[in-house]
Protein backbone atom coordinates (compact mmCIF):
# COMPACT_ATOMS: atom_id res chain seq x y z
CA UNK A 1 2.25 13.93 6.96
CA UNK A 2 -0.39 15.39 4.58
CA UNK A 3 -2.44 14.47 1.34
CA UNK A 4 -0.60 14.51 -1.97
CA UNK A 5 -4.40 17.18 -2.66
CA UNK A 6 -3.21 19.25 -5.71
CA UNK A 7 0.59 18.52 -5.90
CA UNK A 8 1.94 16.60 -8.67
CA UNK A 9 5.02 15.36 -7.19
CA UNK A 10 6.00 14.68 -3.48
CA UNK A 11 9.23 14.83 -2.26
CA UNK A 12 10.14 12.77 0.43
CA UNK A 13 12.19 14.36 3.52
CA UNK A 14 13.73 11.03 4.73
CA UNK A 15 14.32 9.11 1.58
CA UNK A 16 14.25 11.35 -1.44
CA UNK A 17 15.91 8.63 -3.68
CA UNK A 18 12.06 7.44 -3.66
CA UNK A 19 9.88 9.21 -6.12
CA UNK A 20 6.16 9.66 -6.25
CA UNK A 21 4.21 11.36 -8.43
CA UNK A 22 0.79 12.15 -9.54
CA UNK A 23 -0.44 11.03 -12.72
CA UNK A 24 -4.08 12.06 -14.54
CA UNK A 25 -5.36 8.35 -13.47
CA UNK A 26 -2.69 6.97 -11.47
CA UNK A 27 0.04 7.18 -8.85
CA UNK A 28 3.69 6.18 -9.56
CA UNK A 29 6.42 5.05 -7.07
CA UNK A 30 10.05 4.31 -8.33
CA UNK A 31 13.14 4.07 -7.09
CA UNK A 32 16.66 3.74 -8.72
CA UNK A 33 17.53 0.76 -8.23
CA UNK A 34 14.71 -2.14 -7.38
CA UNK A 35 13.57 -3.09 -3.93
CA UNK A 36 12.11 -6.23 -2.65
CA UNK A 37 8.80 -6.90 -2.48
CA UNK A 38 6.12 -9.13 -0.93
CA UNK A 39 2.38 -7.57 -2.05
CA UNK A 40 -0.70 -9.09 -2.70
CA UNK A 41 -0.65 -6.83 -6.37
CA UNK A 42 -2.75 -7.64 -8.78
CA UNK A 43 0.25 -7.24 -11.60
CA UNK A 44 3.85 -8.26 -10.11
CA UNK A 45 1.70 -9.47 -6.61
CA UNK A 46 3.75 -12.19 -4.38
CA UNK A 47 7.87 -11.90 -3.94
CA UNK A 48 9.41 -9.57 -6.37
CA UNK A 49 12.14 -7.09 -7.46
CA UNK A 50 10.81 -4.11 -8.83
CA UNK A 51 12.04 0.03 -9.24
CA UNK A 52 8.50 0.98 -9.99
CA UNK A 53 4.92 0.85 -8.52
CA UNK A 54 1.56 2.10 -9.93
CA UNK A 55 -1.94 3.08 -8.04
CA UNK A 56 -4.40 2.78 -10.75
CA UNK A 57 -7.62 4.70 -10.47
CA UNK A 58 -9.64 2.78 -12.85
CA UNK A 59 -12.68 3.75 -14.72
CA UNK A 60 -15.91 3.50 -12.44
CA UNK A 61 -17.26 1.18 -15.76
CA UNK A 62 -14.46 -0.52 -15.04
CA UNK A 63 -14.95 -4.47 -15.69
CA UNK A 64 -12.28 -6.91 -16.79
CA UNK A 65 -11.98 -10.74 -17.41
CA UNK A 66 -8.55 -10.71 -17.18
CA UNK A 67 -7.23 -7.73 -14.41
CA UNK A 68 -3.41 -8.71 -14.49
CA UNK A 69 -3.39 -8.57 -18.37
CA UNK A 70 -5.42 -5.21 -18.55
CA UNK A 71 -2.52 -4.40 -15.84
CA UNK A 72 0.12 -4.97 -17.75
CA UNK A 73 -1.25 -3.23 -20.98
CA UNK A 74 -1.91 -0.01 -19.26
CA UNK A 75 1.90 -0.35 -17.64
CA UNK A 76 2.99 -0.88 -21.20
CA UNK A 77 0.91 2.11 -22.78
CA UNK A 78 1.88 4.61 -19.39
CA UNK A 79 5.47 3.40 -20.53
CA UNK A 80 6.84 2.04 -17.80
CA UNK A 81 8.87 -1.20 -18.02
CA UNK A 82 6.25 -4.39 -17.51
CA UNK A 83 8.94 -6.71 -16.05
CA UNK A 84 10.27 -3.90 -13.75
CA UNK A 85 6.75 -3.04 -12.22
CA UNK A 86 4.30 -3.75 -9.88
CA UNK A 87 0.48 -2.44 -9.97
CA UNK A 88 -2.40 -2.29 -8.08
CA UNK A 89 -6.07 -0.83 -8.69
CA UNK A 90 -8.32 1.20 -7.01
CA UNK A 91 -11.83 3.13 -6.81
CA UNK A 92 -10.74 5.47 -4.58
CA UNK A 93 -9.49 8.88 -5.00
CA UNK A 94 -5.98 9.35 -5.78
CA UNK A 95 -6.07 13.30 -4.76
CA UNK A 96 -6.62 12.64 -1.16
CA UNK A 97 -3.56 9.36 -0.68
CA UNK A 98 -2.02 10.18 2.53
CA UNK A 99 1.78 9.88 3.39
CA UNK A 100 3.50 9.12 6.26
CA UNK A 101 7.16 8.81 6.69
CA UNK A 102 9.74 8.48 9.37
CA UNK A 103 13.40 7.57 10.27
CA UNK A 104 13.79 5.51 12.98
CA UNK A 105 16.28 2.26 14.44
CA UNK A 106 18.01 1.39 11.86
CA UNK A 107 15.85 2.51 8.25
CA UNK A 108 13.50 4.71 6.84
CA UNK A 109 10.07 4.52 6.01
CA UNK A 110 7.25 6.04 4.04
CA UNK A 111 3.90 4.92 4.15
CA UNK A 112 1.12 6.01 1.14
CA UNK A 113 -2.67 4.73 1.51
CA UNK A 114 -5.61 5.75 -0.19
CA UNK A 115 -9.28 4.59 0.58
CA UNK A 116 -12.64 4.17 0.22
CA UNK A 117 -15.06 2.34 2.54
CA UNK A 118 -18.16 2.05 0.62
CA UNK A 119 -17.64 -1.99 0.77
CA UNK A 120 -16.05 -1.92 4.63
CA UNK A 121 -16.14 -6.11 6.03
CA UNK A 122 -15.58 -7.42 9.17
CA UNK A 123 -13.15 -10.26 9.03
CA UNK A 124 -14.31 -13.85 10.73
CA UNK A 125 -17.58 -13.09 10.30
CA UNK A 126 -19.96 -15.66 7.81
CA UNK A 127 -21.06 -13.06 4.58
CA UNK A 128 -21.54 -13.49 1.22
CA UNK A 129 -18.91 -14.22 -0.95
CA UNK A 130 -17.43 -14.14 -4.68
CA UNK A 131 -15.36 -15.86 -6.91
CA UNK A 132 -14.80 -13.16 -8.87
CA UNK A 133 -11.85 -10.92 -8.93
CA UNK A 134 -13.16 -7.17 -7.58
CA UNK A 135 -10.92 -3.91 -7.70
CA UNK A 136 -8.86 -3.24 -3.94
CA UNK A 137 -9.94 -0.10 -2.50
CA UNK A 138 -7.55 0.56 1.10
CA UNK A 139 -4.36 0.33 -0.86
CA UNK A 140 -0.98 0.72 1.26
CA UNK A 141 2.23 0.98 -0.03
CA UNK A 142 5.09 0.55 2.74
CA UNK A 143 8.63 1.55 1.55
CA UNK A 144 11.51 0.69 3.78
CA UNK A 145 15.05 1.85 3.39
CA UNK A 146 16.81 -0.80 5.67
CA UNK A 147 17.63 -4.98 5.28
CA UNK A 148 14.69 -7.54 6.43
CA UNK A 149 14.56 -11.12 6.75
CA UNK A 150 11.74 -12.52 4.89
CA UNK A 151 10.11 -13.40 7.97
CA UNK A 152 10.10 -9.96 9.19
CA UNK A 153 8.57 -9.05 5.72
CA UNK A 154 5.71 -10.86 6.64
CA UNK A 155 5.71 -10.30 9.97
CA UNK A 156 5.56 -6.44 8.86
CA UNK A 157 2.32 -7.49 6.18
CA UNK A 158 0.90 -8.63 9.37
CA UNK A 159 1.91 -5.41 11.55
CA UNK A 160 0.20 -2.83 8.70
CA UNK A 161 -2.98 -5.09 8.47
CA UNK A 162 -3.29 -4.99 12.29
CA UNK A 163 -3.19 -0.97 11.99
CA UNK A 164 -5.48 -0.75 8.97
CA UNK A 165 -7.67 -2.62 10.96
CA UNK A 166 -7.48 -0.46 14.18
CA UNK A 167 -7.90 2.83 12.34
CA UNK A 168 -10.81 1.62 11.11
CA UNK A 169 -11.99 0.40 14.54
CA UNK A 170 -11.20 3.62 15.73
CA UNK A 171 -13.16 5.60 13.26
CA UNK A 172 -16.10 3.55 14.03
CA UNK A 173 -16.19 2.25 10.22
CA UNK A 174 -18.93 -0.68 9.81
CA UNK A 175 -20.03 -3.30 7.70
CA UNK A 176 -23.15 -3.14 6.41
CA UNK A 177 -25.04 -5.14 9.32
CA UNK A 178 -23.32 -2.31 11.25
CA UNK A 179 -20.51 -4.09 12.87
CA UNK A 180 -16.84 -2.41 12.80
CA UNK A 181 -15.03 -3.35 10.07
CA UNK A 182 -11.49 -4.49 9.72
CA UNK A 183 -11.07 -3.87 6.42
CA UNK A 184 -12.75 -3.61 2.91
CA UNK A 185 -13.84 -6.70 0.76
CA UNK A 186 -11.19 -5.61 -1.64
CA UNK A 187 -7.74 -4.46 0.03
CA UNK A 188 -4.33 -5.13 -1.23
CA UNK A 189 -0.81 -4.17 0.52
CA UNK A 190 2.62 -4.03 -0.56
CA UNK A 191 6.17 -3.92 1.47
CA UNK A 192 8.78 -2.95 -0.60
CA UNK A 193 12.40 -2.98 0.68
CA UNK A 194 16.03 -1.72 -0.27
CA UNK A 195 17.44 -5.06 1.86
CA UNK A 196 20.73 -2.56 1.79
CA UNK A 197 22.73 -4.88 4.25
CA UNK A 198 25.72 -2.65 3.91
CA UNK A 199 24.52 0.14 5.19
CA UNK A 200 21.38 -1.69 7.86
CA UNK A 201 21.87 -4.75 10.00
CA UNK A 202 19.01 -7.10 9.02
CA UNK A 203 15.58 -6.61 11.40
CA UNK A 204 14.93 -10.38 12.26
CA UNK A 205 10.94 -9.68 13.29
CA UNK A 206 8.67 -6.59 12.58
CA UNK A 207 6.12 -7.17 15.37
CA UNK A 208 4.39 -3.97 16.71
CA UNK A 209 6.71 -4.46 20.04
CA UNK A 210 9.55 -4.11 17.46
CA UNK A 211 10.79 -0.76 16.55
CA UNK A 212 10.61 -0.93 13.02
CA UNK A 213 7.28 -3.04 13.58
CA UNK A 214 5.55 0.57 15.46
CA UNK A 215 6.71 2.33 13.25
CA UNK A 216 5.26 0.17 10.41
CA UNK A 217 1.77 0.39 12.52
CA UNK A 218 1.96 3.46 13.29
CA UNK A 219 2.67 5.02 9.57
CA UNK A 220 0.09 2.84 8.20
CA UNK A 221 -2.85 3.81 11.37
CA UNK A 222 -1.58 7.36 10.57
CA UNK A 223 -2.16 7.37 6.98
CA UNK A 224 -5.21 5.21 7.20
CA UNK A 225 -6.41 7.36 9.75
CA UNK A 226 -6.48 10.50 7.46
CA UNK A 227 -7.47 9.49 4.31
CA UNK A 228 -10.71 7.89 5.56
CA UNK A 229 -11.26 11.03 7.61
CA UNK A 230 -10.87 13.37 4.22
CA UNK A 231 -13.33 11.02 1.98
């Protein structure tokens, strides 16, 4: 839809219940009541329940034995409640996050990615690699407003990495041999759901012949898609 740029706070036009807004050094998500999650977040990563999300631009001196502690202080000092959040980190430039948002079949979506490319990978390929824990830089947050089995949860992981991966491929982004890349060394996603059964039926799959599955891929190509193209 456009880049958060200058504003402060975005208001969503299909599911304004969902907050965002633009801190000095980070990004903030939260929602009234706490959504499902499956995320590979360095602070409140795997299956959760949380109201409120965090994009942290850290420091470029940034360097940390222990990122899911450091995580959890800064929560703590922004004052949001630790137990009732999930973060991630990032290099990349906050100002420029793109959002994406749609209703479609049955829920709502909005999509918010921010990127940097400066360590793009090709997945499959033999490269170097590191035990050490490194800072994600193609962050995407995926909130949905509708019920999900777990397996479409997954399935929908699957969907947005697929996307990431062709926006890339479609920008011509490459590794540093030169070969596209699907991704960066460092990425981390997060799905996020209401799993309001009341209101939804429950989406089985979220495959990109699904409807909530395109619209999952497309959001996330979308909003890959521009961010990369304003760095």
């Amino acid at each position: 839809m456009q880049p958060l740029k200058d504003q402060k706070y975005y208001q969503s036009m299909v599911w304004p219940e969902l907050q965002i807004e633009k801190k000095e050094d980070h990004l903030l998500f939260r929602h009234p009541t706490k959504l499902e999650t499956i995320s590979s977040a360095v602070y409140g990563g795997g299956w959760n329940q949380v109201s409120k999300f965090v994009n942290w631009k850290v420091p470029i001196d940034y360097s940390s034995t222990d990122p899911t502690k450091l995580m959890a202080q800064k929560l703590a000092e922004w004052g949001y409640p630790v137990a009732d959040s999930l973060g991630l980190q990032t290099a990349a430039f906050l100002h420029i996050a793109s959002i994406q948002e749609m209703v479609g079949d049955e829920f709502r979506i909005l999509c918010c990615v921010t990127a940097g490319v400066g360590n793009a990978a090709r997945a499959g390929k033999k490269r170097k690699t590191y035990s050490a824990y490194q800072i994600g830089t193609i962050n995407t947050f995926i909130f949905i407003d509708s019920s999900l089995s777990h397996s479409a949860m997954v399935n929908g992981i699957i969907t947005a990495t697929e996307a990431k991966a062709a926006a890339l491929q479609d920008l011509n982004i490459s590794d540093e041999d030169g070969d596209i890349a699907t991704g960066t060394t460092t990425d981390s996603v997060v799905l996020a759901v209401s799993q309001n059964n009341v209101r939804y039926p429950t989406h089985q799959y979220a495959g990109v012949a699904t409807t909530i599955g395109n619209a999952i891929a497309s959001l996330v190509y979308d909003a890959t898609h521009e961010v990369i193209r304003n760095l």
